[in-house]
PDB file of N, CA and C in Angstrom:
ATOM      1  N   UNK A   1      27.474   3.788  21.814  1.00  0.00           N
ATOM      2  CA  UNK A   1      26.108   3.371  21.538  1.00  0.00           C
ATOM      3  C   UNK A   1      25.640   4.008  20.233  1.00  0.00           C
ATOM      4  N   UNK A   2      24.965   3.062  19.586  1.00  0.00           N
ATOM      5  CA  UNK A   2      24.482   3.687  18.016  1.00  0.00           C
ATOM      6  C   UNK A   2      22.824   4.309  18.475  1.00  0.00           C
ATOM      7  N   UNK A   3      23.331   5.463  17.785  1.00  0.00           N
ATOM      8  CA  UNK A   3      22.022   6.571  17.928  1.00  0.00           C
ATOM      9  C   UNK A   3      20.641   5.781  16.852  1.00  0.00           C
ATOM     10  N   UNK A   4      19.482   6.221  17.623  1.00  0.00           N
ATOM     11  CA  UNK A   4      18.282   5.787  16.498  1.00  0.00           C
ATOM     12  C   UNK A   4      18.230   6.566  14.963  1.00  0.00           C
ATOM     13  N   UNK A   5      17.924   5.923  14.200  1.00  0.00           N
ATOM     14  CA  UNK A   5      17.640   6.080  12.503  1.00  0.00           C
ATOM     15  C   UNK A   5      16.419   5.637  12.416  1.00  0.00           C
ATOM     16  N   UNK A   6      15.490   6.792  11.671  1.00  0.00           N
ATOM     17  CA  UNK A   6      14.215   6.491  11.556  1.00  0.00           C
ATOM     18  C   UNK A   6      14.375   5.156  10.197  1.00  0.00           C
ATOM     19  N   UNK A   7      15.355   5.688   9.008  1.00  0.00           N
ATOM     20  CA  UNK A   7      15.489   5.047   8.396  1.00  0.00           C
ATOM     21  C   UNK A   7      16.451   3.366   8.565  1.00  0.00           C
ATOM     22  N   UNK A   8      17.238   3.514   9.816  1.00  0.00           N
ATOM     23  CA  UNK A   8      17.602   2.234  10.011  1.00  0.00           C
ATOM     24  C   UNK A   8      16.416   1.435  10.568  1.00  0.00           C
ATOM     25  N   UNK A   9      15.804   1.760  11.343  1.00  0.00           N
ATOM     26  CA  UNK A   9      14.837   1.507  12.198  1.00  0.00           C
ATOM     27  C   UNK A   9      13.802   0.504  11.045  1.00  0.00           C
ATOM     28  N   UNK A  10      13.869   0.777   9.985  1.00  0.00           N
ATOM     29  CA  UNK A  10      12.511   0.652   9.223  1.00  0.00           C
ATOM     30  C   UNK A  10      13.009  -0.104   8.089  1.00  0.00           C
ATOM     31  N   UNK A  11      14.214  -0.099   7.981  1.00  0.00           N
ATOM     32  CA  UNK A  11      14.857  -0.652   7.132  1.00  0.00           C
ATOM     33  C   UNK A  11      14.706  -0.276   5.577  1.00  0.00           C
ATOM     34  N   UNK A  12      13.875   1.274   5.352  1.00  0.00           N
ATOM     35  CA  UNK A  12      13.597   1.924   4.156  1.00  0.00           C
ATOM     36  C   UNK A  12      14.400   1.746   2.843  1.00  0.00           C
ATOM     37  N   UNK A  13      15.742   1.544   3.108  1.00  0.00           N
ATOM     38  CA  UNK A  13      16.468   1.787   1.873  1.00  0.00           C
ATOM     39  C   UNK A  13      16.447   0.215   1.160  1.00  0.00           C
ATOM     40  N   UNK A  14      16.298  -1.066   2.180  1.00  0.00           N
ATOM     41  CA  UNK A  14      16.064  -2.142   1.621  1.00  0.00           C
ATOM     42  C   UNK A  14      14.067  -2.333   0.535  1.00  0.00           C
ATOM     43  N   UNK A  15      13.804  -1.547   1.230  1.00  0.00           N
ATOM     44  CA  UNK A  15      12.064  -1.379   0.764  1.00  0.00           C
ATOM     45  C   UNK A  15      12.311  -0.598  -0.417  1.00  0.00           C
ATOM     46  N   UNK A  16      12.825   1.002  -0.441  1.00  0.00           N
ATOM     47  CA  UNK A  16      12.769   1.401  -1.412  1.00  0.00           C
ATOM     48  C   UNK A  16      13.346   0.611  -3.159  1.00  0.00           C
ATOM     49  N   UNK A  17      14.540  -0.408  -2.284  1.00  0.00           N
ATOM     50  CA  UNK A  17      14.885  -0.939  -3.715  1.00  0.00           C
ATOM     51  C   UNK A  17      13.889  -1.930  -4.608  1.00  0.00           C
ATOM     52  N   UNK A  18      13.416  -2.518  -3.090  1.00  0.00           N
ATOM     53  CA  UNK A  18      12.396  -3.532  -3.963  1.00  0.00           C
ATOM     54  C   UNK A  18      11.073  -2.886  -4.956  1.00  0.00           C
ATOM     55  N   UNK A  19      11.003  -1.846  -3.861  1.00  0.00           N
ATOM     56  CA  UNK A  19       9.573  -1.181  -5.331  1.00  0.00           C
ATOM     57  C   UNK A  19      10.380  -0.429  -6.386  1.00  0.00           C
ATOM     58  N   UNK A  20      11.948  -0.126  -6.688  1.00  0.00           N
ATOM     59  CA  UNK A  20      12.392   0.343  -7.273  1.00  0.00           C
ATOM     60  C   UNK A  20      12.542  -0.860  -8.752  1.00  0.00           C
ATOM     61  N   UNK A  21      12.558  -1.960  -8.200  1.00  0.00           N
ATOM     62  CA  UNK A  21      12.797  -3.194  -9.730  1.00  0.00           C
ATOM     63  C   UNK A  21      11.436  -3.654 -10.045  1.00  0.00           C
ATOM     64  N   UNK A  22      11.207  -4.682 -10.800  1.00  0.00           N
ATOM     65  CA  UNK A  22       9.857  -5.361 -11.348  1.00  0.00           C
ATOM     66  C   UNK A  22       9.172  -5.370 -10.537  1.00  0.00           C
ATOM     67  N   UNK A  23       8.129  -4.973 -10.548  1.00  0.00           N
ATOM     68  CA  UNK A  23       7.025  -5.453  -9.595  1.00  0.00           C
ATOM     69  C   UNK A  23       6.283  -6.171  -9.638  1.00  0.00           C
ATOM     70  N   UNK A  24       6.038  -6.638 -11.084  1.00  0.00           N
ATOM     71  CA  UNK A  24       5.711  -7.939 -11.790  1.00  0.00           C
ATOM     72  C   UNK A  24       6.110  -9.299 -10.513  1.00  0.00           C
ATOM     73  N   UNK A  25       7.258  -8.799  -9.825  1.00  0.00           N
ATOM     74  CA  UNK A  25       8.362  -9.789  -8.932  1.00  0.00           C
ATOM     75  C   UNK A  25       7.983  -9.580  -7.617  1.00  0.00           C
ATOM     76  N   UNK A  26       7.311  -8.675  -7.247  1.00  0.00           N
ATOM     77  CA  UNK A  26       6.763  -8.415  -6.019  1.00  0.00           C
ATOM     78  C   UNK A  26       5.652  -9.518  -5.453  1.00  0.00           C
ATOM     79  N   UNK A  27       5.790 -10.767  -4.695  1.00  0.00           N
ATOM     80  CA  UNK A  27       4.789 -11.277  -4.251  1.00  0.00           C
ATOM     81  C   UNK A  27       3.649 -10.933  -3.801  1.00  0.00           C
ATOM     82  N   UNK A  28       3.592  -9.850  -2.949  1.00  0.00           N
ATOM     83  CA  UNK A  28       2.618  -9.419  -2.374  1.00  0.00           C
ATOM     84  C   UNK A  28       1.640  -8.164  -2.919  1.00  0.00           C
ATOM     85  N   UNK A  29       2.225  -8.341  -4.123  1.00  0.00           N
ATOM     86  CA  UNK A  29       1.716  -7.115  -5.485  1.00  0.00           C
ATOM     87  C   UNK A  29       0.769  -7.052  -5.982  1.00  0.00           C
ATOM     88  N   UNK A  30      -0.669  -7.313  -5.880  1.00  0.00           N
ATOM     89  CA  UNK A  30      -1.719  -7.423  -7.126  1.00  0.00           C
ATOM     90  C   UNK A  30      -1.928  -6.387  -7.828  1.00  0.00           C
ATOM     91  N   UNK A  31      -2.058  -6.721  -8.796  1.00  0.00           N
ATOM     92  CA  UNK A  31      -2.606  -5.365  -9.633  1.00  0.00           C
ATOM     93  C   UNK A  31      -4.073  -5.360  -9.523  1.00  0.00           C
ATOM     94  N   UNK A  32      -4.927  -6.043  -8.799  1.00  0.00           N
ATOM     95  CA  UNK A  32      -6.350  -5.970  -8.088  1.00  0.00           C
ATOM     96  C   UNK A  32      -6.471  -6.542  -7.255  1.00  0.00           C
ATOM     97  N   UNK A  33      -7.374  -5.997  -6.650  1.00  0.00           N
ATOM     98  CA  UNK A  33      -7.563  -6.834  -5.231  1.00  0.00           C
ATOM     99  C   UNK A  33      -8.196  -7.804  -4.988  1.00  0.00           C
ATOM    100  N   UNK A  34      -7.807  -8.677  -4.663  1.00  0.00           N
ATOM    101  CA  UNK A  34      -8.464 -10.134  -4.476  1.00  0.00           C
ATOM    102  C   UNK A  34     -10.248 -10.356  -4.913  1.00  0.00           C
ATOM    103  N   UNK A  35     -10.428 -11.122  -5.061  1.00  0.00           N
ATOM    104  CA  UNK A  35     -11.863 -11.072  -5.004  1.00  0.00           C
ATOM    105  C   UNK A  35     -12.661 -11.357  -4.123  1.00  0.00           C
ATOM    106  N   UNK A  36     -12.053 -12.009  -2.518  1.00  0.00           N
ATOM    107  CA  UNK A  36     -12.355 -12.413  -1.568  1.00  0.00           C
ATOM    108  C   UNK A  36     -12.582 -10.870  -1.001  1.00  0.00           C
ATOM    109  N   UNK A  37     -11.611  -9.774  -1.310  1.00  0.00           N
ATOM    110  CA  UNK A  37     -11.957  -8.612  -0.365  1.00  0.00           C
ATOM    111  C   UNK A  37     -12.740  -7.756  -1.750  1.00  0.00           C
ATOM    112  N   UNK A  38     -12.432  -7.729  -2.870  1.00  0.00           N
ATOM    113  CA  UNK A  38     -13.986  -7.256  -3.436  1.00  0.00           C
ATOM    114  C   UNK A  38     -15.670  -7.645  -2.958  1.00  0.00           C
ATOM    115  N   UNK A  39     -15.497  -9.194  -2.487  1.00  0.00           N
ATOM    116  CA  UNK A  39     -16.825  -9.215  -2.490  1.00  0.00           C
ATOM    117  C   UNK A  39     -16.830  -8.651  -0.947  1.00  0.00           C
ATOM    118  N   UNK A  40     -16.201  -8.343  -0.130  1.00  0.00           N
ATOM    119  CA  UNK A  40     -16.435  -7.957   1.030  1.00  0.00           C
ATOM    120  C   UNK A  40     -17.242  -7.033   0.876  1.00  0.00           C
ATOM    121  N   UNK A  41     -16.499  -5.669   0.118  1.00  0.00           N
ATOM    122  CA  UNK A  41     -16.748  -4.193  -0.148  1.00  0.00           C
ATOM    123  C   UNK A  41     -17.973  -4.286  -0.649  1.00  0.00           C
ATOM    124  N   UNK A  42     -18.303  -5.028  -1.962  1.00  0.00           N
ATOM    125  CA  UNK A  42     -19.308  -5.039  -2.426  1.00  0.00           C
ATOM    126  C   UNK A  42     -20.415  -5.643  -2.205  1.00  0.00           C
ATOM    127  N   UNK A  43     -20.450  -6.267  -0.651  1.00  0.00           N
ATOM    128  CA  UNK A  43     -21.530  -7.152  -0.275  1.00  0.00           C
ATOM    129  C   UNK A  43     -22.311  -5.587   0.726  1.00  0.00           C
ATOM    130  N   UNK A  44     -21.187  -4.937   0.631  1.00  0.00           N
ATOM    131  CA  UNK A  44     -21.965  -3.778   1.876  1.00  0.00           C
ATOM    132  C   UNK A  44     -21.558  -4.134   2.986  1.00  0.00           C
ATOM    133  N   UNK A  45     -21.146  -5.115   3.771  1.00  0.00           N
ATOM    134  CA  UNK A  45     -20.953  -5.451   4.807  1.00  0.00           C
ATOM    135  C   UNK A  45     -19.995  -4.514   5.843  1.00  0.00           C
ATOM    136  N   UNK A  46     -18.734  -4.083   5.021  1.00  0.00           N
ATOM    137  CA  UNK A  46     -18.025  -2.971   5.121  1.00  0.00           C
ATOM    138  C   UNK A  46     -18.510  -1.731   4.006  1.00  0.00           C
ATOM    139  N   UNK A  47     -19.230  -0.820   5.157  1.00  0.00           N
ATOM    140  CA  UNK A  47     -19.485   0.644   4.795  1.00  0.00           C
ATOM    141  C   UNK A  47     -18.534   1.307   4.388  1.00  0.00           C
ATOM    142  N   UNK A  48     -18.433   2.460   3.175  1.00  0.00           N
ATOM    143  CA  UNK A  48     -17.126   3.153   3.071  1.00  0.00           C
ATOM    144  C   UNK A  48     -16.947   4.500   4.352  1.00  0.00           C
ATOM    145  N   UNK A  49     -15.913   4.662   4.445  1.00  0.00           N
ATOM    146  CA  UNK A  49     -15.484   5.833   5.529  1.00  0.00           C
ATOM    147  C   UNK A  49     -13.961   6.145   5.565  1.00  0.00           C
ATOM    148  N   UNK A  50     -13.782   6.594   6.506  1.00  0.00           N
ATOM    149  CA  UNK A  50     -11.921   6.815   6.646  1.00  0.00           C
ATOM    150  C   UNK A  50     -11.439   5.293   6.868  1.00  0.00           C
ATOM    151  N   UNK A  51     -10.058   5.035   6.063  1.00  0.00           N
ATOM    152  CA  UNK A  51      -9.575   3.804   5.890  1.00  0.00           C
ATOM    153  C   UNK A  51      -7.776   4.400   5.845  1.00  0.00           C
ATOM    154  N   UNK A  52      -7.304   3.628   6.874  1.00  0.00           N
ATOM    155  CA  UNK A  52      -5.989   3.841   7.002  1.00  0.00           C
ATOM    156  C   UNK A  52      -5.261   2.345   6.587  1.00  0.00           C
ATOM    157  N   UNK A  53      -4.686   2.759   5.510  1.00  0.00           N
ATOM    158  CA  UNK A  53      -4.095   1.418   4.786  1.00  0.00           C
ATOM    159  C   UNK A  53      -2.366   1.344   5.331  1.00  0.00           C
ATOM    160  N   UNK A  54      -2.165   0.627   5.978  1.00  0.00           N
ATOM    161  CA  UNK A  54      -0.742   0.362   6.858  1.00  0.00           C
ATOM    162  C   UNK A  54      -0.095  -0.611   6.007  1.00  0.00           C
ATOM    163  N   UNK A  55       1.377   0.067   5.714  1.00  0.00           N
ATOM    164  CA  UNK A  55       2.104  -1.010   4.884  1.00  0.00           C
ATOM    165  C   UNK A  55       1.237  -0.688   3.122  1.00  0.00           C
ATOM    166  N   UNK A  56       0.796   0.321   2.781  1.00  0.00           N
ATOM    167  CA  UNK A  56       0.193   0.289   1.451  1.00  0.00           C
ATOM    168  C   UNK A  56       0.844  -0.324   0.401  1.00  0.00           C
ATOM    169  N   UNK A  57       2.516  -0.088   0.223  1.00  0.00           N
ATOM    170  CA  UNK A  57       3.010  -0.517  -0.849  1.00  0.00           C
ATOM    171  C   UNK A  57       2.572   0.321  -2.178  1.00  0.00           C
ATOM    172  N   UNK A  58       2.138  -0.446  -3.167  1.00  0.00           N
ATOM    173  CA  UNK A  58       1.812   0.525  -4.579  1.00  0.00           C
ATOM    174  C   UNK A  58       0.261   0.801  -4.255  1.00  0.00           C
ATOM    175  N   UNK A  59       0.091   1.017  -3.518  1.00  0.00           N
ATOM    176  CA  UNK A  59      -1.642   1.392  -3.402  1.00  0.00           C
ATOM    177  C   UNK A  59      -2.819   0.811  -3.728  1.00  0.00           C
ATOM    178  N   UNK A  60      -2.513  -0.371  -4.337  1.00  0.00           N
ATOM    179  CA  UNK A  60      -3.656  -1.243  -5.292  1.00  0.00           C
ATOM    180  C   UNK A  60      -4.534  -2.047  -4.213  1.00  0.00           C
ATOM    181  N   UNK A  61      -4.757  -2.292  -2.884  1.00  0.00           N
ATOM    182  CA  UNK A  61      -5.956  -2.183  -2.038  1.00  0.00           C
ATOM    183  C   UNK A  61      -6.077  -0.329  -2.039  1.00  0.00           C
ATOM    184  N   UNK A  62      -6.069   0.226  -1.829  1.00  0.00           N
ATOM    185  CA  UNK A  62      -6.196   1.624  -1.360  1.00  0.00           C
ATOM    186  C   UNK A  62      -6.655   2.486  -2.325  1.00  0.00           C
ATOM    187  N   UNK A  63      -6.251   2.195  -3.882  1.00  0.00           N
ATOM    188  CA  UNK A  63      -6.866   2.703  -4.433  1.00  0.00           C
ATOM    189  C   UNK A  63      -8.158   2.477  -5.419  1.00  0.00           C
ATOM    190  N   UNK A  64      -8.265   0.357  -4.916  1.00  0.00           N
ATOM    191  CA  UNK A  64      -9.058  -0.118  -4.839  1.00  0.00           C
ATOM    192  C   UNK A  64     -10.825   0.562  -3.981  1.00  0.00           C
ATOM    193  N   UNK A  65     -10.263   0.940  -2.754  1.00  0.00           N
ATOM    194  CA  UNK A  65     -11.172   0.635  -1.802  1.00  0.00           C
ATOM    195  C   UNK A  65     -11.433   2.543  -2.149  1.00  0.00           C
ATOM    196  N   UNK A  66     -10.482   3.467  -2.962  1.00  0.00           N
ATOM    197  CA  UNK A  66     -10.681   4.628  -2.481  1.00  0.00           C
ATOM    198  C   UNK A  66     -11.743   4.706  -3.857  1.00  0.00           C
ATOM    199  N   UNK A  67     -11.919   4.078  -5.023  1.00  0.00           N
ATOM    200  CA  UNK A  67     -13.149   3.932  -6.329  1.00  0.00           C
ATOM    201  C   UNK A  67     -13.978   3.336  -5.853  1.00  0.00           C
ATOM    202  N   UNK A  68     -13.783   3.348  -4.019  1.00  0.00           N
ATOM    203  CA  UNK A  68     -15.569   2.514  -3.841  1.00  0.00           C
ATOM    204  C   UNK A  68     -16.164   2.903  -2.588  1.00  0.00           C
ATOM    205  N   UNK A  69     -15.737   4.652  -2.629  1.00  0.00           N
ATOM    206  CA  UNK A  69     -15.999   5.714  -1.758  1.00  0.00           C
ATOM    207  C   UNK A  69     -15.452   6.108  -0.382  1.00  0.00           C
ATOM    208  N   UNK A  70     -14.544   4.957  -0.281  1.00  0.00           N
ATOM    209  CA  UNK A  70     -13.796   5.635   0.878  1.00  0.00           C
ATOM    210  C   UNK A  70     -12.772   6.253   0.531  1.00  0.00           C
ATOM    211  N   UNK A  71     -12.679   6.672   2.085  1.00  0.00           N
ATOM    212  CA  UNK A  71     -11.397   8.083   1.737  1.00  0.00           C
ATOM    213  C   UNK A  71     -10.185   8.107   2.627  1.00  0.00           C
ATOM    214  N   UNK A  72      -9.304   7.086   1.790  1.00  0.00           N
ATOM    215  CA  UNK A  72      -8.264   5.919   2.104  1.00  0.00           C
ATOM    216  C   UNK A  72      -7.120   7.260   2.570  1.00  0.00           C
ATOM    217  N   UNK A  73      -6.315   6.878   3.333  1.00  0.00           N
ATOM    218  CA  UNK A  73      -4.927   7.466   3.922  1.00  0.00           C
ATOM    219  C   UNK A  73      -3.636   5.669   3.927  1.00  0.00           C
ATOM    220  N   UNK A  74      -2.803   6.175   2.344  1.00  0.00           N
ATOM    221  CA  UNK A  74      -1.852   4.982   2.409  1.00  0.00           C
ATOM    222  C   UNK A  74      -0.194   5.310   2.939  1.00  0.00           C
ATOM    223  N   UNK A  75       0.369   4.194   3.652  1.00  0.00           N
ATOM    224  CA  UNK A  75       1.369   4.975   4.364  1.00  0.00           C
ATOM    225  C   UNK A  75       2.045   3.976   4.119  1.00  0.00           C
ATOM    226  N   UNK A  76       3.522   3.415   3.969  1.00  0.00           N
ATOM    227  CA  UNK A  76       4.161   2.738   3.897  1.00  0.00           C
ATOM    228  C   UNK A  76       6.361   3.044   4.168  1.00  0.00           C
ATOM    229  N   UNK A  77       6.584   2.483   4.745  1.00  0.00           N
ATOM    230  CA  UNK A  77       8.095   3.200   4.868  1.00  0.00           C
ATOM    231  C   UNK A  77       8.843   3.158   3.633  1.00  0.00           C
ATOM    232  N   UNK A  78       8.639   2.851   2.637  1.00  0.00           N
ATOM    233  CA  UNK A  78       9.107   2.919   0.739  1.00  0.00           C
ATOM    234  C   UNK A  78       8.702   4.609   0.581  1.00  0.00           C
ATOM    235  N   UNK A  79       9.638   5.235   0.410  1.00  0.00           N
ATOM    236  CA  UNK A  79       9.222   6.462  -0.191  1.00  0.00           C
ATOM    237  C   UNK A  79       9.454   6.134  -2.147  1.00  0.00           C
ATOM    238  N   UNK A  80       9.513   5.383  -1.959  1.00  0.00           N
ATOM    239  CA  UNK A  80       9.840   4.937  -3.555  1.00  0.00           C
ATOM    240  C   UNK A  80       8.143   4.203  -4.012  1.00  0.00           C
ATOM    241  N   UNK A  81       8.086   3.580  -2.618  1.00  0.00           N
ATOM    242  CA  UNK A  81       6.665   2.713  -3.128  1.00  0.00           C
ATOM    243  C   UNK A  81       5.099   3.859  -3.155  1.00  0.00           C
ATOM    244  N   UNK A  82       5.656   4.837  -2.200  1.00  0.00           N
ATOM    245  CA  UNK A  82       4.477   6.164  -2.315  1.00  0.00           C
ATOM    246  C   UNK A  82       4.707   6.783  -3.704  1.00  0.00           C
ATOM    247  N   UNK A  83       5.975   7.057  -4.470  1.00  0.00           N
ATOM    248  CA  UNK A  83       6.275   7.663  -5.304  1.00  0.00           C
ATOM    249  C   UNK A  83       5.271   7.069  -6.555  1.00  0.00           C
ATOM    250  N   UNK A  84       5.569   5.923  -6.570  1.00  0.00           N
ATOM    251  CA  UNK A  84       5.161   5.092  -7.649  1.00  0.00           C
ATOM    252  C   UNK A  84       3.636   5.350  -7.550  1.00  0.00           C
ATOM    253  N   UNK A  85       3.024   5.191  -6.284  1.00  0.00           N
ATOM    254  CA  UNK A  85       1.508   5.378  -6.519  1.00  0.00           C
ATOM    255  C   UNK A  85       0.794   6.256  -6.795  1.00  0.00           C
ATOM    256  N   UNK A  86       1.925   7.025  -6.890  1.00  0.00           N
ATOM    257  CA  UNK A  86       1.242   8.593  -6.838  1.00  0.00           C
ATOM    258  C   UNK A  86       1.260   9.118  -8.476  1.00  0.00           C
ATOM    259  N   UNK A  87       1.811   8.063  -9.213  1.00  0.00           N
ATOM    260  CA  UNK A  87       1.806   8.157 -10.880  1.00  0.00           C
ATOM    261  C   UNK A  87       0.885   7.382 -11.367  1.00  0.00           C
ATOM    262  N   UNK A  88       0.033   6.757 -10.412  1.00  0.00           N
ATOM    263  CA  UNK A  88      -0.687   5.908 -11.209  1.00  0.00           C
ATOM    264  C   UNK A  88      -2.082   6.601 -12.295  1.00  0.00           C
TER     265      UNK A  88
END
């Protein structure tokens, strides 16, 4: 019987490669956040507070939402894709 891998489990090393090439190529990539969830934030409707961003990727909701007073926690199984955000 094959023992558990946090990293098989999650399939990390396939994630880390993808934030490792263009991201330009990344579908699910904006370099801003939609404007459908800007006007959310900025209608007030959503108050800022603790915000746990699941699946963050390069941080661009998270560090969106964290310049508009919340105080975002981003987590994603890419230790490559945390790396990257953390240079921004």
């Amino acid at each position: 019987m094959e023992q558990y891998s946090p990293e098989r489990a999650s399939n990390a090393p396939k994630w880390d490669k993808v934030y490792a090439g263009n991201h330009n190529e990344i579908p699910w990539n904006f370099e801003e956040a939609p404007v459908w969830f800007q006007e959310i934030i900025q209608s007030g409707w959503v108050k800022p507070g603790k915000t746990l961003d699941v699946g963050c990727g390069l941080g661009n909701y998270a560090n969106y939402l964290s310049s508009n007073g919340f105080d975002v926690l981003g987590v994603d199984f890419s230790q490559k894709a945390i790396e990257t955000n953390q240079h921004k």
